[in-house]
N, C-alpha and C. Protein backbone atom coordinates (compact mmCIF):
# COMPACT_ATOMS: atom_id res chain seq x y z
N UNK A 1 0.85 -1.16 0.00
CA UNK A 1 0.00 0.00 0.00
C UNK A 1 0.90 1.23 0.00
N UNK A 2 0.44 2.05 -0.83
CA UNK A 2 1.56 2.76 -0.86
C UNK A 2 1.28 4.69 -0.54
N UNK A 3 -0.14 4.28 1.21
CA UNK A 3 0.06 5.33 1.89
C UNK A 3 0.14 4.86 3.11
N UNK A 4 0.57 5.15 4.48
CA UNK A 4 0.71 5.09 5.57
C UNK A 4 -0.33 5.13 6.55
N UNK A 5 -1.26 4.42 6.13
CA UNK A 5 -2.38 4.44 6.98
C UNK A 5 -2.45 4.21 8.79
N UNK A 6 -1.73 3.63 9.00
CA UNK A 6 -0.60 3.67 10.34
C UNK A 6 -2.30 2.30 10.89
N UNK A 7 -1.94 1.55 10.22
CA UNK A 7 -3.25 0.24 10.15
C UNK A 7 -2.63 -0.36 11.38
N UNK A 8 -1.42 -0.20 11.79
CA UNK A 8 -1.05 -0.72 13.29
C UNK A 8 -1.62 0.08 14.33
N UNK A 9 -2.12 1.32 14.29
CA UNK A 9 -2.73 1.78 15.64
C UNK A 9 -4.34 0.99 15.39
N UNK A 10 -4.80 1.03 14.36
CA UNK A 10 -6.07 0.93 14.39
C UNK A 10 -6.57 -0.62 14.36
N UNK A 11 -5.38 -1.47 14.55
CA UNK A 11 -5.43 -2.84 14.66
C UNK A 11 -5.59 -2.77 16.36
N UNK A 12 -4.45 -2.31 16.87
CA UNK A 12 -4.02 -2.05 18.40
C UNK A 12 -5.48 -1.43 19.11
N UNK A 13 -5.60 -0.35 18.83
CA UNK A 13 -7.10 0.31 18.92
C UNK A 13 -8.69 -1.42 19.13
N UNK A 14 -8.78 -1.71 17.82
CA UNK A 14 -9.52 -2.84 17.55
C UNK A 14 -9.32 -4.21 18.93
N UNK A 15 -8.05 -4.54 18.77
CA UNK A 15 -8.33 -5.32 20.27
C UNK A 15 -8.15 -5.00 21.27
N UNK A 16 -7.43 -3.37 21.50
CA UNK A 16 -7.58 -2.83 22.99
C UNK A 16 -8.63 -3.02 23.47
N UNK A 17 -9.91 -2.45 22.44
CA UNK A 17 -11.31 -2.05 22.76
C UNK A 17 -12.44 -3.25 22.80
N UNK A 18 -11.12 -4.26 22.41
CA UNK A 18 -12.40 -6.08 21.79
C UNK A 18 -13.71 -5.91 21.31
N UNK A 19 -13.54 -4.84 20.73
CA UNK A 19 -14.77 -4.32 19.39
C UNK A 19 -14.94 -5.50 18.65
N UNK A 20 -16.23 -5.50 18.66
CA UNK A 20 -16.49 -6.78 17.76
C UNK A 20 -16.97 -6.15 16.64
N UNK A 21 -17.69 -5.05 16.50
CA UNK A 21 -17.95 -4.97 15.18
C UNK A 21 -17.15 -3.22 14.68
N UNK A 22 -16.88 -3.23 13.64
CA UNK A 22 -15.94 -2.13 13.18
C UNK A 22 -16.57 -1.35 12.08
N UNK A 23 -16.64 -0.37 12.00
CA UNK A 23 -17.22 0.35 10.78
C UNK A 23 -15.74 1.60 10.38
N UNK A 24 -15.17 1.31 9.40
CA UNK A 24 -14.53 2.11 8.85
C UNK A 24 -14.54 2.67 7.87
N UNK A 25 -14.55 4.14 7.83
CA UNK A 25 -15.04 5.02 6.80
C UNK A 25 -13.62 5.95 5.99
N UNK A 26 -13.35 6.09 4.85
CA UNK A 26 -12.35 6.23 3.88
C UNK A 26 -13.02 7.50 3.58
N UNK A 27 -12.11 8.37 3.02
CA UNK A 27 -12.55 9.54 2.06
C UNK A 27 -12.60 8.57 0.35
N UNK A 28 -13.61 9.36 -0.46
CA UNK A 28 -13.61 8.68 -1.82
C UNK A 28 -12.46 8.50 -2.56
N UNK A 29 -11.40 9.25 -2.03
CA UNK A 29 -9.81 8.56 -2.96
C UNK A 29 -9.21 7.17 -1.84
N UNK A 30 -9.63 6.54 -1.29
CA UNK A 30 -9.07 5.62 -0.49
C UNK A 30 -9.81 4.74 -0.96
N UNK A 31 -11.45 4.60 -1.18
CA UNK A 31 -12.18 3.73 -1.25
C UNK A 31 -11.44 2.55 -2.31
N UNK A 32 -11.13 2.36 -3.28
CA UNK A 32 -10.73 1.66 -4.41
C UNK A 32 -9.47 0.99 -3.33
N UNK A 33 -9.42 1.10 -1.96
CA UNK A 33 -8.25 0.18 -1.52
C UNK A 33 -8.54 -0.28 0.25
N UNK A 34 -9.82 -0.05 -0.33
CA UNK A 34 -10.95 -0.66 1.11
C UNK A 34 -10.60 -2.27 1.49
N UNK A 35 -10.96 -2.81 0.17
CA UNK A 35 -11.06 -4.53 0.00
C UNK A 35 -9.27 -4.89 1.23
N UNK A 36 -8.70 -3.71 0.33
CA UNK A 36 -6.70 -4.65 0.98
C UNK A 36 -7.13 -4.04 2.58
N UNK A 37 -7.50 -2.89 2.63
CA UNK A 37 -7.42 -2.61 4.61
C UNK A 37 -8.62 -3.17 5.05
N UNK A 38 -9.66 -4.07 4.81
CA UNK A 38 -10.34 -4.86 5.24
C UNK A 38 -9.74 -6.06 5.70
N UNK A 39 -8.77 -6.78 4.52
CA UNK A 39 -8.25 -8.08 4.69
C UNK A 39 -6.94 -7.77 5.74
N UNK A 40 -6.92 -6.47 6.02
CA UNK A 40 -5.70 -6.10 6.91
C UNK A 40 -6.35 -6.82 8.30
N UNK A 41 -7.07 -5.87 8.39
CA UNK A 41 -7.81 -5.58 9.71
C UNK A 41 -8.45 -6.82 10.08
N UNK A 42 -8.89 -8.05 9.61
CA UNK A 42 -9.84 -9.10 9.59
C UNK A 42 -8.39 -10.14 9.85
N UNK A 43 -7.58 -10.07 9.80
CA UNK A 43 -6.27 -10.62 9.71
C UNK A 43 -5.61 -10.78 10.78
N UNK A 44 -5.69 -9.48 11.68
CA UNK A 44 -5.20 -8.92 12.97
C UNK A 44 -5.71 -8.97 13.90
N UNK A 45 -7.42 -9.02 13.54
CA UNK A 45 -8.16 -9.02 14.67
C UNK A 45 -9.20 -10.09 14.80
N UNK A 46 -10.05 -10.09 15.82
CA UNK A 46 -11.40 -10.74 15.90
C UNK A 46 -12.39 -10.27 15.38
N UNK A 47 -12.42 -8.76 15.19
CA UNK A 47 -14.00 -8.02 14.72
C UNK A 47 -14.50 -8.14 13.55
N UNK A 48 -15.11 -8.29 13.39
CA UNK A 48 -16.12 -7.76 12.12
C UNK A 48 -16.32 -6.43 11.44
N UNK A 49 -15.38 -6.44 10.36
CA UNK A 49 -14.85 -5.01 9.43
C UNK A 49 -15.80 -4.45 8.57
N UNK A 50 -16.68 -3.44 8.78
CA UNK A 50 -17.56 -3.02 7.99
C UNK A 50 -16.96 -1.86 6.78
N UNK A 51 -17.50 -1.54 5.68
CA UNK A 51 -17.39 -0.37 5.15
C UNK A 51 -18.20 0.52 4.89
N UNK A 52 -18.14 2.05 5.02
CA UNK A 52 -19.06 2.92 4.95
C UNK A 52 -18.58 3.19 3.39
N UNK A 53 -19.85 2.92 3.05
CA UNK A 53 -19.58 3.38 1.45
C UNK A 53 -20.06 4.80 0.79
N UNK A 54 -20.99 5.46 1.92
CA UNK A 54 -21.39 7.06 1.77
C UNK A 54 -19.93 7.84 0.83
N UNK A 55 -20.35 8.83 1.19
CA UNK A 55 -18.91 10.22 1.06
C UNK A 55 -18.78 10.63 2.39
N UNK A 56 -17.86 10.96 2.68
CA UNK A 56 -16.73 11.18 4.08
C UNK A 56 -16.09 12.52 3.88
N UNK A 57 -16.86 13.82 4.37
CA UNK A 57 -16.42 15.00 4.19
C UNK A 57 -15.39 15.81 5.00
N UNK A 58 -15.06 14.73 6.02
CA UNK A 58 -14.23 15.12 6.99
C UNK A 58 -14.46 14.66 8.70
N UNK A 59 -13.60 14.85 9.58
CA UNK A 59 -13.98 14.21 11.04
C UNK A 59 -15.25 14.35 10.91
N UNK A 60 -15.69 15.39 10.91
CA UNK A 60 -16.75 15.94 11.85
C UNK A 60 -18.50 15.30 10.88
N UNK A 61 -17.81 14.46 9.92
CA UNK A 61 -18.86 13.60 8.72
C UNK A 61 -18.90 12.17 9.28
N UNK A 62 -19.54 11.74 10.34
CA UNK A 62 -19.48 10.17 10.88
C UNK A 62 -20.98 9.65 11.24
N UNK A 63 -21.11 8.55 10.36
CA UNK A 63 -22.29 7.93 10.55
C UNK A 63 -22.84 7.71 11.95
N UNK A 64 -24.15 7.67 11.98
CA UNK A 64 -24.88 7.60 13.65
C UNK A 64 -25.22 6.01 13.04
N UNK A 65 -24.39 4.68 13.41
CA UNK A 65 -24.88 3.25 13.12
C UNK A 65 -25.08 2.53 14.22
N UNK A 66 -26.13 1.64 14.70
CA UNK A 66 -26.44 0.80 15.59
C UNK A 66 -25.69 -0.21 15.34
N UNK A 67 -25.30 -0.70 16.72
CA UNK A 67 -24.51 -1.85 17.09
C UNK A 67 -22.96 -2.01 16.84
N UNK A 68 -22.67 -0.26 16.13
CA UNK A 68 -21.03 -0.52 16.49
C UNK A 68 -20.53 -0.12 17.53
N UNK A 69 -19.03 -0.91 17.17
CA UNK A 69 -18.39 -0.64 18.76
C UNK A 69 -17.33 0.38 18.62
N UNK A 70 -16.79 0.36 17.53
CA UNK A 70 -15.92 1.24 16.67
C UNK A 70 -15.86 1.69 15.64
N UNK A 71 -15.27 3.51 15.77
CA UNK A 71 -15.45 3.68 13.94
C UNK A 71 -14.12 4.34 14.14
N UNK A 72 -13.01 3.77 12.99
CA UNK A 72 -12.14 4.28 12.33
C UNK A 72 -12.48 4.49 10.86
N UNK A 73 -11.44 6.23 11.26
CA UNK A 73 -12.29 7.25 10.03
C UNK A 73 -10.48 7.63 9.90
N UNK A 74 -10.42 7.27 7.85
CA UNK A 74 -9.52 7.60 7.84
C UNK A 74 -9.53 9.05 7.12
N UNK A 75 -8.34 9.76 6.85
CA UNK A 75 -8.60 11.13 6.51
C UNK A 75 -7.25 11.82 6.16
N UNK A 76 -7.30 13.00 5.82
CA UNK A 76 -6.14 13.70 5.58
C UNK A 76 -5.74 14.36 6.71
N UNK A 77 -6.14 14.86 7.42
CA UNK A 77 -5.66 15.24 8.72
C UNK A 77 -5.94 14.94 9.76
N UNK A 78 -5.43 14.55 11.35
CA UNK A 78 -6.12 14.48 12.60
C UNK A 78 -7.31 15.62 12.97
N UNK A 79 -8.36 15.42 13.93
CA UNK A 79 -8.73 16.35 13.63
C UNK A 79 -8.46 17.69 14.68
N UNK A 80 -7.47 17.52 15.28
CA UNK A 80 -7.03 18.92 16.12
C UNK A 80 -6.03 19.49 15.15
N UNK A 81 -5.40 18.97 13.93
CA UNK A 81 -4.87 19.99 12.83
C UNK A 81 -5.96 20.49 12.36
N UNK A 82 -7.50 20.45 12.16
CA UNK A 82 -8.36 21.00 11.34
C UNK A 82 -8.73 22.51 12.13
N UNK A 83 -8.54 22.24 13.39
CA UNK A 83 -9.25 23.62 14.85
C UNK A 83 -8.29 24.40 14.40
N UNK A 84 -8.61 25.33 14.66
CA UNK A 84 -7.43 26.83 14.54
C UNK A 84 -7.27 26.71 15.68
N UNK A 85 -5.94 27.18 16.11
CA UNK A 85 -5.43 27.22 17.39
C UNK A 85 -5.56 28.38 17.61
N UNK A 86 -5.84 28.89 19.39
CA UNK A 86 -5.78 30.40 19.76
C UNK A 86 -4.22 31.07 19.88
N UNK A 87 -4.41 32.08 18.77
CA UNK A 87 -3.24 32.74 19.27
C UNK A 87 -2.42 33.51 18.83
């Protein structure tokens, strides 16, 4: 894969939390490489890897879904780079 999705926190994350079910949401240039960080994540863990197939406009764009335990949302920035800082 040839961006840094840093799929080791969000593996680590996944059984810290023994989330059984996972919903992870991509911006539309990631989607076409869903299938490989599914088989990542299903690989590493116990949970059940969902995909949000909507559009993903940013943090603050996250589905309201019943019965998950986790949502990793990947993105271009964290989202305390998006806040203006005071000052």
């Amino acid at each position: 894969m040839e961006y840094d999705l840093e799929l080791n926190k969000a593996i680590e994350e996944i059984n810290k939390s023994k989330a059984i079910n996972v919903l992870v949401q991509l911006p539309d240039g990631l989607k076409p490489k869903a299938t490989e960080i599914v088989n990542i994540l299903k690989e590493k863990t116990k949970a059940n890897i969902f995909i949000w197939l909507n559009s993903c406009w940013g943090s603050c764009d996250y589905p309201e879904i019943k019965n998950i335990d986790l949502l990793i949302q990947f993105g271009h920035a964290p989202p305390g780079e998006l806040t203006p800082k005071p000052g």
